[in-house]
N, C-alpha and C. Protein backbone atom coordinates (compact mmCIF):
# COMPACT_ATOMS: atom_id res chain seq x y z
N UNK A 1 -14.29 52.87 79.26
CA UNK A 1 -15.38 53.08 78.34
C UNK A 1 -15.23 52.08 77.19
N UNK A 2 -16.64 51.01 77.12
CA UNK A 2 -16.04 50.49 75.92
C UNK A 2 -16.59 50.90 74.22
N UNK A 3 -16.02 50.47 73.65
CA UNK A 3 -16.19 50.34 71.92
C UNK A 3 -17.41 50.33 71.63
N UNK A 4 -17.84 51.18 70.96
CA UNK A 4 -19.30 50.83 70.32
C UNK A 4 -19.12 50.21 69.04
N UNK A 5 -19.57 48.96 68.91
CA UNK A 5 -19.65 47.71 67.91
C UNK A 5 -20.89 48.20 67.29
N UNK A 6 -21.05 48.24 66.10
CA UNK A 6 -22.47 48.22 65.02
C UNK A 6 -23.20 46.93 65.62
N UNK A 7 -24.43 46.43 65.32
CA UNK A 7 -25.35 45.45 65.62
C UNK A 7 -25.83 45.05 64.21
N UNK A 8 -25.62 45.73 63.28
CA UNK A 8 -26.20 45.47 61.35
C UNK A 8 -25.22 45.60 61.48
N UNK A 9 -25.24 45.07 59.66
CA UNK A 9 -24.25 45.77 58.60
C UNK A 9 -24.64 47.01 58.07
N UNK A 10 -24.09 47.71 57.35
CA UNK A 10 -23.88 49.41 57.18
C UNK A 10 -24.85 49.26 55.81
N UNK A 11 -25.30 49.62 55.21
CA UNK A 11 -26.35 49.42 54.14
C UNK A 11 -25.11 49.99 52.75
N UNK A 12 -25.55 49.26 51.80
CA UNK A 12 -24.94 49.52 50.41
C UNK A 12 -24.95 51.25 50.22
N UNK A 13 -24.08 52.04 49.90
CA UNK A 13 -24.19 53.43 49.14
C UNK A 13 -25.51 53.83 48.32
N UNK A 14 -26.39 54.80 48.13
CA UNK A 14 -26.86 55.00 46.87
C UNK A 14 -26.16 55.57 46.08
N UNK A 15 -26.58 54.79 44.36
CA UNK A 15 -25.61 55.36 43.50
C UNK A 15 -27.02 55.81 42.75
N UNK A 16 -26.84 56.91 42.11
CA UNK A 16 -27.88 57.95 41.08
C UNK A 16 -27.07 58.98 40.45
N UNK A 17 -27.55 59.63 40.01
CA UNK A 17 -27.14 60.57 38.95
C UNK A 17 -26.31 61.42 39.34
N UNK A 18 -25.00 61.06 39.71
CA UNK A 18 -24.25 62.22 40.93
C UNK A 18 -23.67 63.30 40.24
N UNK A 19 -22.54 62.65 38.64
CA UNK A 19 -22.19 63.72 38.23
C UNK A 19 -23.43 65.11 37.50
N UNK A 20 -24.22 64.82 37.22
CA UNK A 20 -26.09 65.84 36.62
C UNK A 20 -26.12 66.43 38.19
N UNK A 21 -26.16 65.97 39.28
CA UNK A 21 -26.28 66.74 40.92
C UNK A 21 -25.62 67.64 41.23
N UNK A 22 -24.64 67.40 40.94
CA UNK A 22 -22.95 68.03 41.12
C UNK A 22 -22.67 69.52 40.18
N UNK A 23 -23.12 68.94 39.02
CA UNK A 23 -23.22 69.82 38.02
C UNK A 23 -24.27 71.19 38.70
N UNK A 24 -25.23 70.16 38.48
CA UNK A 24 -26.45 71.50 38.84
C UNK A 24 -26.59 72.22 40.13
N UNK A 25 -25.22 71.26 41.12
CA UNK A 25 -24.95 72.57 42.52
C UNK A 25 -24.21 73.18 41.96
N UNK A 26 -22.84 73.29 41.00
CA UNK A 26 -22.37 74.30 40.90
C UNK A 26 -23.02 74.97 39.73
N UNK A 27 -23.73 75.24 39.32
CA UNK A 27 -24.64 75.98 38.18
C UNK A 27 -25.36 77.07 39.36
N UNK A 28 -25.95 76.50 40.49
CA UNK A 28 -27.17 77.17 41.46
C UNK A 28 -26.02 77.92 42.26
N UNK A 29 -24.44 77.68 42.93
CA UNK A 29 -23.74 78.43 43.12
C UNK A 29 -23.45 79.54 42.23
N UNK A 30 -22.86 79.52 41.11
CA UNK A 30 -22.17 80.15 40.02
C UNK A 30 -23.50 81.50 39.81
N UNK A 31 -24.77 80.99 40.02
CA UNK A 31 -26.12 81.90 39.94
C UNK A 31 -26.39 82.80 40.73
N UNK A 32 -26.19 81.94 42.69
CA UNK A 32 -26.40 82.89 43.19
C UNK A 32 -25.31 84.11 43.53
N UNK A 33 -24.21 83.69 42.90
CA UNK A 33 -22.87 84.80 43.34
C UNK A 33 -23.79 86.22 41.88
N UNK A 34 -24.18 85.53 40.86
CA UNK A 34 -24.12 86.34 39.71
C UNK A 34 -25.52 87.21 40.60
N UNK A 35 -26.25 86.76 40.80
CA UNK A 35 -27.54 87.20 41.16
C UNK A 35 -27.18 88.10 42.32
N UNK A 36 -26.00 88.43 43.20
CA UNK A 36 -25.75 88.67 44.26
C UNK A 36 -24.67 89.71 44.16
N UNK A 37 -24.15 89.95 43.22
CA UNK A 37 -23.13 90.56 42.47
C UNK A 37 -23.48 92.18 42.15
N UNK A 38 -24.71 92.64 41.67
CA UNK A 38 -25.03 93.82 41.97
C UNK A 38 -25.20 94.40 43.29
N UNK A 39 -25.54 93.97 44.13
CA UNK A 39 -25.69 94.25 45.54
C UNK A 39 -24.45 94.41 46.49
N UNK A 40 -23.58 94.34 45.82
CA UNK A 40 -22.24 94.31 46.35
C UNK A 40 -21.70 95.22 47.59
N UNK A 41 -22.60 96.54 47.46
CA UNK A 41 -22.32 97.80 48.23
C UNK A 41 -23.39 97.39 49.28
N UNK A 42 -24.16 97.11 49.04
CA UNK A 42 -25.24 96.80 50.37
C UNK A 42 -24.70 95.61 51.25
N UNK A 43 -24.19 94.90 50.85
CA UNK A 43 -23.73 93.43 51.20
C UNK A 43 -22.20 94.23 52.00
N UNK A 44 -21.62 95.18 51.47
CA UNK A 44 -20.22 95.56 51.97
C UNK A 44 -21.01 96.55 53.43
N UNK A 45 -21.82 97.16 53.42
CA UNK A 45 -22.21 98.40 54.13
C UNK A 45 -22.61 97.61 55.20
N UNK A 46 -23.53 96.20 55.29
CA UNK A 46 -23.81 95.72 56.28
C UNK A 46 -23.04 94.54 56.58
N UNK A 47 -22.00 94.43 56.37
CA UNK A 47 -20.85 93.37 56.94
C UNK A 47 -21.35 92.09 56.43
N UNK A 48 -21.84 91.72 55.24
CA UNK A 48 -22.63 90.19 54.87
C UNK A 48 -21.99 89.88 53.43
N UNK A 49 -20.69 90.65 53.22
CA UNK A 49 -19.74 90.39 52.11
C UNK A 49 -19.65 88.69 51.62
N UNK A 50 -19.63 88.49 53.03
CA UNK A 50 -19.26 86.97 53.11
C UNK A 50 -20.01 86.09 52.57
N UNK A 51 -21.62 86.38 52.28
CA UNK A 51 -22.69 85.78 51.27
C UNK A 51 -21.90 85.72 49.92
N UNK A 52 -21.42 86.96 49.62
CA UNK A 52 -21.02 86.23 48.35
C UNK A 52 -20.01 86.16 47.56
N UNK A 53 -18.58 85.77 48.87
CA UNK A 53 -17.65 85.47 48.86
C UNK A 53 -17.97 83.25 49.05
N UNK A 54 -18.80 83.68 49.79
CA UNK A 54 -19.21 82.18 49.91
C UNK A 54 -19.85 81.46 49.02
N UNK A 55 -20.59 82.18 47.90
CA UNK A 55 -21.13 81.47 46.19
C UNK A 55 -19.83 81.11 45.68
N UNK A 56 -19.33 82.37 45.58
CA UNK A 56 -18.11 82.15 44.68
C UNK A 56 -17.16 80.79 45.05
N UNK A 57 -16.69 80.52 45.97
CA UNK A 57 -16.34 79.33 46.37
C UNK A 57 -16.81 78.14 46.50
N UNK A 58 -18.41 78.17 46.93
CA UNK A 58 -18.94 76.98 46.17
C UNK A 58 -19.09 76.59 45.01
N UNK A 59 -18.82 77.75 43.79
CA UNK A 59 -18.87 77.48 42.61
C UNK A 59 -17.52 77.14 42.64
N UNK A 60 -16.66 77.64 42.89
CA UNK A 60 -15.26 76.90 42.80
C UNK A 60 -15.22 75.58 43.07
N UNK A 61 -15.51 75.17 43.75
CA UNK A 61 -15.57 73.97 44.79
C UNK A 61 -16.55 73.35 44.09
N UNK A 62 -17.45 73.54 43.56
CA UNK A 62 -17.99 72.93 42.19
C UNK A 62 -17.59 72.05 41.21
N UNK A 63 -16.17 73.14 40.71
CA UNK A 63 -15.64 72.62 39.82
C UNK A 63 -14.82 71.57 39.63
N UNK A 64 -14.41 71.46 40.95
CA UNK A 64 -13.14 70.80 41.43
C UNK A 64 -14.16 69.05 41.95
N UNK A 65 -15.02 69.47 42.35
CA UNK A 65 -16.01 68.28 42.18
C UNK A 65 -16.55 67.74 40.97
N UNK A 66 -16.43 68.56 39.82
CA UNK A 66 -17.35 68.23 38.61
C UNK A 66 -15.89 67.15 38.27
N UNK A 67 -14.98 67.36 38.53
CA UNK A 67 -13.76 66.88 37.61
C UNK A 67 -13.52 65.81 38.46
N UNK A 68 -13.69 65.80 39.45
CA UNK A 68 -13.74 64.17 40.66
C UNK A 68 -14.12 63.46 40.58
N UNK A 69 -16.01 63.57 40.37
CA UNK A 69 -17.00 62.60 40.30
C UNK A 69 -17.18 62.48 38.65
N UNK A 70 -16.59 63.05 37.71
CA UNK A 70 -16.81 63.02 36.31
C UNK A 70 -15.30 61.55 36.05
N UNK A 71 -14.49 61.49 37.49
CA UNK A 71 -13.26 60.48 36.81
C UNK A 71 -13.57 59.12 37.49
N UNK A 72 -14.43 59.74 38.83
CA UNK A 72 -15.19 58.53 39.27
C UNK A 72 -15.86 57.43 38.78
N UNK A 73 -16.98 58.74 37.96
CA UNK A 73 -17.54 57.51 37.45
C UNK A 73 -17.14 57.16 36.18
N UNK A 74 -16.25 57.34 35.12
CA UNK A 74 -15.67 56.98 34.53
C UNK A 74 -14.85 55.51 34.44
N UNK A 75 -14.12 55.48 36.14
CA UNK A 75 -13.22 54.57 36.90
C UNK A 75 -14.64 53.74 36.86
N UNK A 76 -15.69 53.59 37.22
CA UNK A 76 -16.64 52.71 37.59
C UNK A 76 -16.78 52.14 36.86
N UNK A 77 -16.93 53.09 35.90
CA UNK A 77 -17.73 52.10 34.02
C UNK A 77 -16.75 51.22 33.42
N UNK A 78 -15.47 51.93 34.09
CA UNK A 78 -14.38 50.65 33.34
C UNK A 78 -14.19 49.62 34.01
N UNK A 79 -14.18 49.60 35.11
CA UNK A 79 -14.44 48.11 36.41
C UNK A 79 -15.70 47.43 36.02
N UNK A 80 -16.49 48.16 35.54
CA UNK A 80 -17.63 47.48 35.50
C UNK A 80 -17.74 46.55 33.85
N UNK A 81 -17.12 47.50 32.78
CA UNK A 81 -16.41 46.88 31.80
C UNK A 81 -15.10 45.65 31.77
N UNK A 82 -14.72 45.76 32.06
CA UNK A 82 -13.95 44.68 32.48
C UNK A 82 -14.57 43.63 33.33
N UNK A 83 -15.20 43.87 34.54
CA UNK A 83 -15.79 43.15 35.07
C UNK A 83 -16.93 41.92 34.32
N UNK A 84 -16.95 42.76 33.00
CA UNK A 84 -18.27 41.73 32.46
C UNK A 84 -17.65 41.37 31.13
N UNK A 85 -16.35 41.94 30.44
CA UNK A 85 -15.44 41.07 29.87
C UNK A 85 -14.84 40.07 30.12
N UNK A 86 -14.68 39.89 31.68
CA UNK A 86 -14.01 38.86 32.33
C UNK A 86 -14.87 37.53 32.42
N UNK A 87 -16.13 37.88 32.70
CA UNK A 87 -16.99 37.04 32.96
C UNK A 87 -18.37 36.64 31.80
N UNK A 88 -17.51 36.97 30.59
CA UNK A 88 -18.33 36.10 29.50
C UNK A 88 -17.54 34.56 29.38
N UNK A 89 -18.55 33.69 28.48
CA UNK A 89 -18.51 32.79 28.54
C UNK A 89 -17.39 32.22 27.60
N UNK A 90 -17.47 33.12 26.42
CA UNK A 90 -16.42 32.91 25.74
C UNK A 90 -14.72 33.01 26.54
N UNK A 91 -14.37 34.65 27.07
CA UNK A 91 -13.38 34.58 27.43
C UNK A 91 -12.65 35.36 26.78
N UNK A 92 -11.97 36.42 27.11
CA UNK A 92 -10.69 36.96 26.22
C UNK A 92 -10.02 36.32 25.26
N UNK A 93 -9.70 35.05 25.91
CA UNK A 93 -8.16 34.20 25.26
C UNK A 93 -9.32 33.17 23.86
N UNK A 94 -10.49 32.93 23.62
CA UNK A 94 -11.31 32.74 22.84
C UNK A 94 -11.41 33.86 21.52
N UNK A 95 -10.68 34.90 21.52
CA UNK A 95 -11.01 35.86 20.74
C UNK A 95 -9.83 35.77 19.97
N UNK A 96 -8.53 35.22 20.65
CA UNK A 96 -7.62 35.31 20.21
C UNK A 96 -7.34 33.91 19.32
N UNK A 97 -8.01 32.92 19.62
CA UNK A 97 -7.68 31.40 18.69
C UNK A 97 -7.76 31.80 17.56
């Protein structure tokens, strides 16, 4: 069997507003556990506990993303800072004469 080789190249990433996305999935998690939270006995009586055992962990899992993509793009802005310190015309070592 052979290798399947691509025929393109793979297209650039989109980059947009990821950490505001991220945020506002774990906000819509963190909601529906709260929203789901009185119902607790109905949810236990018909075996569907797991609805909102499963918010709760996406809100977890939220968080642990908010703090990922919040160092991400952080890491970006400074590559990208540097990147355009490097490439003025003046020059670092110009700042220092």
């Amino acid at each position: 069997m052979a290798k399947w080789t691509p025929t393109h190249e793979a297209p650039e990433p989109l980059e947009g507003p990821i950490v505001p996305t991220i945020i506002g999935g774990t906000i819509l998690w963190f909601v529906l556990f709260l929203v789901q939270l009185p119902f607790y006995g109905w949810f236990d009586d018909h075996g569907h506990l797991w609805w909102l055992w499963t918010c709760l962990a996406g809100s977890g899992l939220g968080l642990i993303g908010i703090w990922y993509v919040r160092g991400r793009d952080a890491a970006l802005k400074r590559l990208a800072a540097e990147a355009a310190a490097g490439s003025s015309p003046a020059g670092p070592s110009a700042a220092a004469e």
